[in-house]
Protein backbone atom coordinates (compact mmCIF):
# COMPACT_ATOMS: atom_id res chain seq x y z
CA UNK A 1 48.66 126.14 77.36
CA UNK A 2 50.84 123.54 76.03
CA UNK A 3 52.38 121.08 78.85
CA UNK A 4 55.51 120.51 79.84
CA UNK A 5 55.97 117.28 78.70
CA UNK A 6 54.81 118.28 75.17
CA UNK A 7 57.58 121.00 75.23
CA UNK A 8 60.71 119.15 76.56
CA UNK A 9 59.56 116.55 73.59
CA UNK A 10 60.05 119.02 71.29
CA UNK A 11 63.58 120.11 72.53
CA UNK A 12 64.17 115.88 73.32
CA UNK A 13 65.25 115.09 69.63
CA UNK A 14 67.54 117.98 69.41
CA UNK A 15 69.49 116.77 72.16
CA UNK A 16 69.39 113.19 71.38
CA UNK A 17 70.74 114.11 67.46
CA UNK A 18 73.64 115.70 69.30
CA UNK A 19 74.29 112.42 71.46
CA UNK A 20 74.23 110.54 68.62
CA UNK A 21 77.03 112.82 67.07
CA UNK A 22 79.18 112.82 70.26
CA UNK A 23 78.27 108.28 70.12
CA UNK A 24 79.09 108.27 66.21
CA UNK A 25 82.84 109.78 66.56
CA UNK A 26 83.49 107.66 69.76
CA UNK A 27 83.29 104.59 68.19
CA UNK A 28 84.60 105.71 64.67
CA UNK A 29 81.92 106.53 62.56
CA UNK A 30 82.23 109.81 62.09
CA UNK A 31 86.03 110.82 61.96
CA UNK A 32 87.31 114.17 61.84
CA UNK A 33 88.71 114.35 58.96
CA UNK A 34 84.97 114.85 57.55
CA UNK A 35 83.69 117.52 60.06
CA UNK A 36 84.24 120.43 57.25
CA UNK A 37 83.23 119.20 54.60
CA UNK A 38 79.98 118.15 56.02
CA UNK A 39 79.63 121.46 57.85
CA UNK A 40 80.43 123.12 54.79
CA UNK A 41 77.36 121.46 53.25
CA UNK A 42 75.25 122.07 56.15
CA UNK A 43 75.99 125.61 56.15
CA UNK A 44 76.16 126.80 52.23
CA UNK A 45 73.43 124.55 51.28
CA UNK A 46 71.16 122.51 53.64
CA UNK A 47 70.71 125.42 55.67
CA UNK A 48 70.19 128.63 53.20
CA UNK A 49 67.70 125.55 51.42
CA UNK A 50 66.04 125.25 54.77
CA UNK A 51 65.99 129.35 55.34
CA UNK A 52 64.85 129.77 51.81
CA UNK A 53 61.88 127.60 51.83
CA UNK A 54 60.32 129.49 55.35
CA UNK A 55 60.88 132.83 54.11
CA UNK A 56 60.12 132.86 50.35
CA UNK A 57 55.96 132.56 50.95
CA UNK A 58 55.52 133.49 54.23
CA UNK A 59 52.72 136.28 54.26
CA UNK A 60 54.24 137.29 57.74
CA UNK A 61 57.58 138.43 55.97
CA UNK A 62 55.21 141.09 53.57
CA UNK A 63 54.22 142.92 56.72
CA UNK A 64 56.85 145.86 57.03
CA UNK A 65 57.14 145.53 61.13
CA UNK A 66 58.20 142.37 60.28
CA UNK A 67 61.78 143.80 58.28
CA UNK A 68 62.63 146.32 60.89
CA UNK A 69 62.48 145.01 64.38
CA UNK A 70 62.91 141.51 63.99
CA UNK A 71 66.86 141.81 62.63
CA UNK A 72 67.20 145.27 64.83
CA UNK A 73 66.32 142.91 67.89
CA UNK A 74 68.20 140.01 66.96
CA UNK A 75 71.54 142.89 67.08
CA UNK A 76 70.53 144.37 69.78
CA UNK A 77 69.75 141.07 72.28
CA UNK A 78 73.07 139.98 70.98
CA UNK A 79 74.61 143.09 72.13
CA UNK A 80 73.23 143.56 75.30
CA UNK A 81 74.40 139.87 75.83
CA UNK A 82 77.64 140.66 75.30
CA UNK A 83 77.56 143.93 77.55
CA UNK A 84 76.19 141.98 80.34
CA UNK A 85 79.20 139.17 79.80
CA UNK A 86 82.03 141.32 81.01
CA UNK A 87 81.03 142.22 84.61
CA UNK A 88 79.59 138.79 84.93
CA UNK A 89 82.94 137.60 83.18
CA UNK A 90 84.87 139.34 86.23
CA UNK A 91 82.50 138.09 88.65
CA UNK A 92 83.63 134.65 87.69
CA UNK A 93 86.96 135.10 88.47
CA UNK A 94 88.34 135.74 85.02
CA UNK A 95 90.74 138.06 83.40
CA UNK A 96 91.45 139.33 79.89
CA UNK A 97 94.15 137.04 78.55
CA UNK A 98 92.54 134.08 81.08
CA UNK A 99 88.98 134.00 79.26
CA UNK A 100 86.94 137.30 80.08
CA UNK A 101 86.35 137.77 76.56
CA UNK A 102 85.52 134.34 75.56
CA UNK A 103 83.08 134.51 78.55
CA UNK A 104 81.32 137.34 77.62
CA UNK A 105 81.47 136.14 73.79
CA UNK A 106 79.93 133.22 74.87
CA UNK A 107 77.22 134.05 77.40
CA UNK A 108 76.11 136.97 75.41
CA UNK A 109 75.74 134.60 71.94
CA UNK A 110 72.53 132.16 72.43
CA UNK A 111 71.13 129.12 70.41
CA UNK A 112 69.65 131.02 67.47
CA UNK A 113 69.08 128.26 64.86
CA UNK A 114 69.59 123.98 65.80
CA UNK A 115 67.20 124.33 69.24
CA UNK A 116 65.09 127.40 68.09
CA UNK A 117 64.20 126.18 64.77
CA UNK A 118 62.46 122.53 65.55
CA UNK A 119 61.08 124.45 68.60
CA UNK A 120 59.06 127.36 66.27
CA UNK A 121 58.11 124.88 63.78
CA UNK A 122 56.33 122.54 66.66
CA UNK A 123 54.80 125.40 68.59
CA UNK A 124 53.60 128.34 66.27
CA UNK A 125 52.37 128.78 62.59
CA UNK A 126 54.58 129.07 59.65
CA UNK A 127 54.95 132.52 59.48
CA UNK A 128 57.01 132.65 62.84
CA UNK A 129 59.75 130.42 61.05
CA UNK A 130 60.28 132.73 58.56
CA UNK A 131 59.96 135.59 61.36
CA UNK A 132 62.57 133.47 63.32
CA UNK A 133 65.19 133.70 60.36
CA UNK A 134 65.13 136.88 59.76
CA UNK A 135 65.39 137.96 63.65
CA UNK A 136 68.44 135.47 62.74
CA UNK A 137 70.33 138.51 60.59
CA UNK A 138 70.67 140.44 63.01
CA UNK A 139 72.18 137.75 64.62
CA UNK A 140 74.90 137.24 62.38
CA UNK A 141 75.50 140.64 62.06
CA UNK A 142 76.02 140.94 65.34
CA UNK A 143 78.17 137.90 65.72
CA UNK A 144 80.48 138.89 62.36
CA UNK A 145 81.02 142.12 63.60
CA UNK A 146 81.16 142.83 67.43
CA UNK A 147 81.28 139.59 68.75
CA UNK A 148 84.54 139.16 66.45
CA UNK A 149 85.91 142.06 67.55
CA UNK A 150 85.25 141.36 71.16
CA UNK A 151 86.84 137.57 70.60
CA UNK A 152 89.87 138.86 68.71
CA UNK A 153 90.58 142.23 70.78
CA UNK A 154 90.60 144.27 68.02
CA UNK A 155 89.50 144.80 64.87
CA UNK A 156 86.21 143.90 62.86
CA UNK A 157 87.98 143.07 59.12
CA UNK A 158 88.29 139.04 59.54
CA UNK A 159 84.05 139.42 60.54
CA UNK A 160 83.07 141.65 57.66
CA UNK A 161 84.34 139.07 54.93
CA UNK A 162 81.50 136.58 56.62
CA UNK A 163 78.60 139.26 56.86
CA UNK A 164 77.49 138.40 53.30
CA UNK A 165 77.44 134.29 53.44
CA UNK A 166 74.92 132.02 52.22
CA UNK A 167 72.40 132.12 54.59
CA UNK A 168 72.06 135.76 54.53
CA UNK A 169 71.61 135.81 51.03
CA UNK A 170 69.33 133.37 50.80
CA UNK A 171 67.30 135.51 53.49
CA UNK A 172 67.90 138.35 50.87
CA UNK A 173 66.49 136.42 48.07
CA UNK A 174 63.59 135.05 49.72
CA UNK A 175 62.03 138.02 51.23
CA UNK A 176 63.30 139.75 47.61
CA UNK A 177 60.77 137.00 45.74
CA UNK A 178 58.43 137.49 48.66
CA UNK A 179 57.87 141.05 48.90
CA UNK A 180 57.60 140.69 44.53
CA UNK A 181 54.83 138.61 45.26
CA UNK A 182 56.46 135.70 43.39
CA UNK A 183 56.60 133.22 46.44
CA UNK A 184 53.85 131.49 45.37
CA UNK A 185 54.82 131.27 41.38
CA UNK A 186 58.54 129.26 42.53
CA UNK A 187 57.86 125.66 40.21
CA UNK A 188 56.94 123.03 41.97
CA UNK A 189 59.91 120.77 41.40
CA UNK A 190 62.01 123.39 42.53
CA UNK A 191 60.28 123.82 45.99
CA UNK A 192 60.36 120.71 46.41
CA UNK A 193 63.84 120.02 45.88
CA UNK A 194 64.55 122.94 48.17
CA UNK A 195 62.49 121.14 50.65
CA UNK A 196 64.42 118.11 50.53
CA UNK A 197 67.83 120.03 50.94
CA UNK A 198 66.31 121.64 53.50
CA UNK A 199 65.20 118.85 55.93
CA UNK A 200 68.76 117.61 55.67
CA UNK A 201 69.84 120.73 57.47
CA UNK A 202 69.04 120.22 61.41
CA UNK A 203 69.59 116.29 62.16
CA UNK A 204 73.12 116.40 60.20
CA UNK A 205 73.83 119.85 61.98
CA UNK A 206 73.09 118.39 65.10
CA UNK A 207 74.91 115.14 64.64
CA UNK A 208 78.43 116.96 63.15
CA UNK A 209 78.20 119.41 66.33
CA UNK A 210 78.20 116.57 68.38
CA UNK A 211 80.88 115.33 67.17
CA UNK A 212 82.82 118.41 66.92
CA UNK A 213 82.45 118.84 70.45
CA UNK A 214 82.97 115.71 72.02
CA UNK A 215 86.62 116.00 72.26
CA UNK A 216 85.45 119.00 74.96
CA UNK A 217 84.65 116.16 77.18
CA UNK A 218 87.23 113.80 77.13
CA UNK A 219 87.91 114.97 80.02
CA UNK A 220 84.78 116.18 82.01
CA UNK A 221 86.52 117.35 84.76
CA UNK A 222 88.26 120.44 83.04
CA UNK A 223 84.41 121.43 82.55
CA UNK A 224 83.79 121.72 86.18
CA UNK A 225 84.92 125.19 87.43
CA UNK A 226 82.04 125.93 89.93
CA UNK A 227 82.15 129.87 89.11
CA UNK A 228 82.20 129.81 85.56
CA UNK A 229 79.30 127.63 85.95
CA UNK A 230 76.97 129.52 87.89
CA UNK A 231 77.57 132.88 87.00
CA UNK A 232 77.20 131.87 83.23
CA UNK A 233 73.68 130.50 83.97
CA UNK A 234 72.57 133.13 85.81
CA UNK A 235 73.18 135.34 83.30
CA UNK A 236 72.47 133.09 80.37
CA UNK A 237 69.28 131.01 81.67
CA UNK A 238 67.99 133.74 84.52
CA UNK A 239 69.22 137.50 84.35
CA UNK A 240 69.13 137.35 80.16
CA UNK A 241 65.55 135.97 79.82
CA UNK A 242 63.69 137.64 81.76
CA UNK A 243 64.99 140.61 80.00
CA UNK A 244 63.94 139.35 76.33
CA UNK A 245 60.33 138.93 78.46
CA UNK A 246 60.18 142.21 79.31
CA UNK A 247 61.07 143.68 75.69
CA UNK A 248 58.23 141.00 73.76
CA UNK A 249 56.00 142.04 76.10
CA UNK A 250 55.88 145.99 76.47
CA UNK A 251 57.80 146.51 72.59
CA UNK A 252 55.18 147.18 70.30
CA UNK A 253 55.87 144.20 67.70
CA UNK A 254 53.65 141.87 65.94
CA UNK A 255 52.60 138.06 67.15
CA UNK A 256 55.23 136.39 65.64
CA UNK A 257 57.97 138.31 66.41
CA UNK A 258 57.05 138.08 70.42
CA UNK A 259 57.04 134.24 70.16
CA UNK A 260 60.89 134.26 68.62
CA UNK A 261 61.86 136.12 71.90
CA UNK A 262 60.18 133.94 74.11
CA UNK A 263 61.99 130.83 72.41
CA UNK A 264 65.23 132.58 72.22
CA UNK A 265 64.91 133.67 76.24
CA UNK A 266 64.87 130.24 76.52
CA UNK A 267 68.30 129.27 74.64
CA UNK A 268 71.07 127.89 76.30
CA UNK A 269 74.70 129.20 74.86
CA UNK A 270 75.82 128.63 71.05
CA UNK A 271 78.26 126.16 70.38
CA UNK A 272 80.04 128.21 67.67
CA UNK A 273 81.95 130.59 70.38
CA UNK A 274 84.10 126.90 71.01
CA UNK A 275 85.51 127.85 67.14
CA UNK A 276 85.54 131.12 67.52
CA UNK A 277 87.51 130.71 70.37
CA UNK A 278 90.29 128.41 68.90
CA UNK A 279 90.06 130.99 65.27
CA UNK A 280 90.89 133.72 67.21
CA UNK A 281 93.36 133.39 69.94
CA UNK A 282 90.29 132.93 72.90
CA UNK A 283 89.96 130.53 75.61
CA UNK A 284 88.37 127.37 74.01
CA UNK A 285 88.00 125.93 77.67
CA UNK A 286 86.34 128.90 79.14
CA UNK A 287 83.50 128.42 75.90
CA UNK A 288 83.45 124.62 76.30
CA UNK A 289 82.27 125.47 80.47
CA UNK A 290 79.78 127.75 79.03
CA UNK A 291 78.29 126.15 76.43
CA UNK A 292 78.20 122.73 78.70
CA UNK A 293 77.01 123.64 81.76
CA UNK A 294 74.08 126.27 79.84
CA UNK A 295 73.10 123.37 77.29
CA UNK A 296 73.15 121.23 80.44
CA UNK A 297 70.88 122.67 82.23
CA UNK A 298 68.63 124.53 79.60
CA UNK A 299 67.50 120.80 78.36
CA UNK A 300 65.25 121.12 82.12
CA UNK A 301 64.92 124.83 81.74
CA UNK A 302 63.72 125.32 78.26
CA UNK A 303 60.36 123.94 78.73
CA UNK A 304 59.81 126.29 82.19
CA UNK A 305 60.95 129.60 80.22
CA UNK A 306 58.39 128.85 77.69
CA UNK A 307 55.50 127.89 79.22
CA UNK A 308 56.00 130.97 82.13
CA UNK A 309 57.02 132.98 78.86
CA UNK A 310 54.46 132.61 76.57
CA UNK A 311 51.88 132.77 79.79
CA UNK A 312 53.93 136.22 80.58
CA UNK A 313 53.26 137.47 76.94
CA UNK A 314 50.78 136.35 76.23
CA UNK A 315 51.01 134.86 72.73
């Protein structure tokens, strides 16, 4: 069983690449007039590089359990996020026009790629990263079409237009070449420069969301509303993993696609609700609570879930 200290080491960098974002626009390294175009980079080429490489070869992706459940559970934990959200939402206090959808928006959308991905790669076999991104369609399905609708209070045409971005394609591609049996025949120089994008994908992520969101805590105290805080960790880092336990446990599923739940159970709340929040007429403070106080406390967290979790499982 691996140790705790060998699991918040894994999850240490990820939150000290962040810090080093939040450091690098403080003291005007990093100004904002470059946060889309590097985010643009990050997420229509170091990232569908990064997506591409794990999925094009991994035998894991050829097995056909492997195409259905993992994006059908990737919708459906996303979902049943969101569902939860809205009571818990008015158990906080909150009211639609005063953050009850941004709440639910944002407890109900976890960490599926920065924490997750560094987190597979150190823990399980190669196969489970490739497992892990396509779990991560159903994701962005999810995200493009109800969690839009949910953040904008109506209608699903501004998510639709993002259902087909880079990333998913490049998850279309590579199991395409994959299930062709042509994942092995990709040249050489070509893998390799798709390796190279690749690696560029998680530290720069990291660093750019750091500084994205530091202006969230210029002023720390606006962070600090005691009910938004506990009832979004509850739900996010309690009530929400110990129901992805129960499903990669008793759902008949291979290996790898029980060790992506246990590592998403674990997540603390996405960042991108913050932008979704401000893009569509939300509550960008209500996100910035969630996301801070669930990040906060998932960096002591994330290391119990999984090592209870994968003991629970039994993977």
């Amino acid at each position: 069983m691996t140790g705790y200290a060998t699991l918040l080491g894994l999850i240490a960098p990820v939150f000290i690449l962040i810090a080093a974002g939040v450091t690098a626009r403080r003291i005007g390294w990093l100004g904002t007039e470059a946060d889309a175009s590097l985010l643009k980079l990050v997420v229509n080429l170091f990232y569908p590089c990064l997506v591409f490489g794990a999925v094009v070869a991994s035998p894991s992706i050829a097995e056909p359990a492997n195409l259905l459940w993992p994006p059908l559970l990737g919708f459906a934990t996303i979902v049943l996020g969101f569902a939860i959200g809205f009571p818990a939402a008015r158990l906080a206090g909150l009211s639609k026009g005063k953050g009850l959808r941004t709440f639910a928006v944002a407890v109900g959308l976890f960490n599926w790629g920065y924490i997750p991905i560094p987190l597979v790669t150190g823990l399980f076999p190669p196969g489970t990263l490739g497992v892990l991104f396509v779990f991560n369609v159903g994701v962005e399905f999810a995200l493009w079409t109800v969690g839009i609708a949910l953040m904008a209070g109506g209608g699903l045409r501004e998510g639709r237009k993002h259902l087909f971005n880079p990333v998913v394609v490049s998850i279309i591609l590579a199991v395409a070449v994959n299930l062709a049996g042509f994942g092995g025949e990709v040249p050489a120089f070509a893998m390799k420069t798709i390796t190279a994008l690749g690696a560029c994908a998680i530290p720069l992520g990291l660093v750019v969301i750091g500084a994205v969101t530091s202006e969230h805590i210029e002023r720390p105290g606006d962070l600090l509303n005691a009910r938004v805080i506990a009832m979004s960790s509850l739900v996010r880092l309690g009530l929400l993993p110990f129901l992805f336990l129960l499903l990669a446990k008793f759902l008949p599923i291979g290996v790898e696609l029980k060790q992506v739940l246990v590592v998403q159970a674990a997540m603390p709340a996405a960042v991108f609700p913050m932008v979704m929040a401000k893009h569509y007429n939300g509550h960008p403070l209500t996100a910035a609570q969630v996301v801070a106080a669930t990040t906060a406390i998932a960096i002591f967290l994330i290391p119990v879930w999984l090592k209870a979790g994968l003991a629970f499982v039994g993977v």
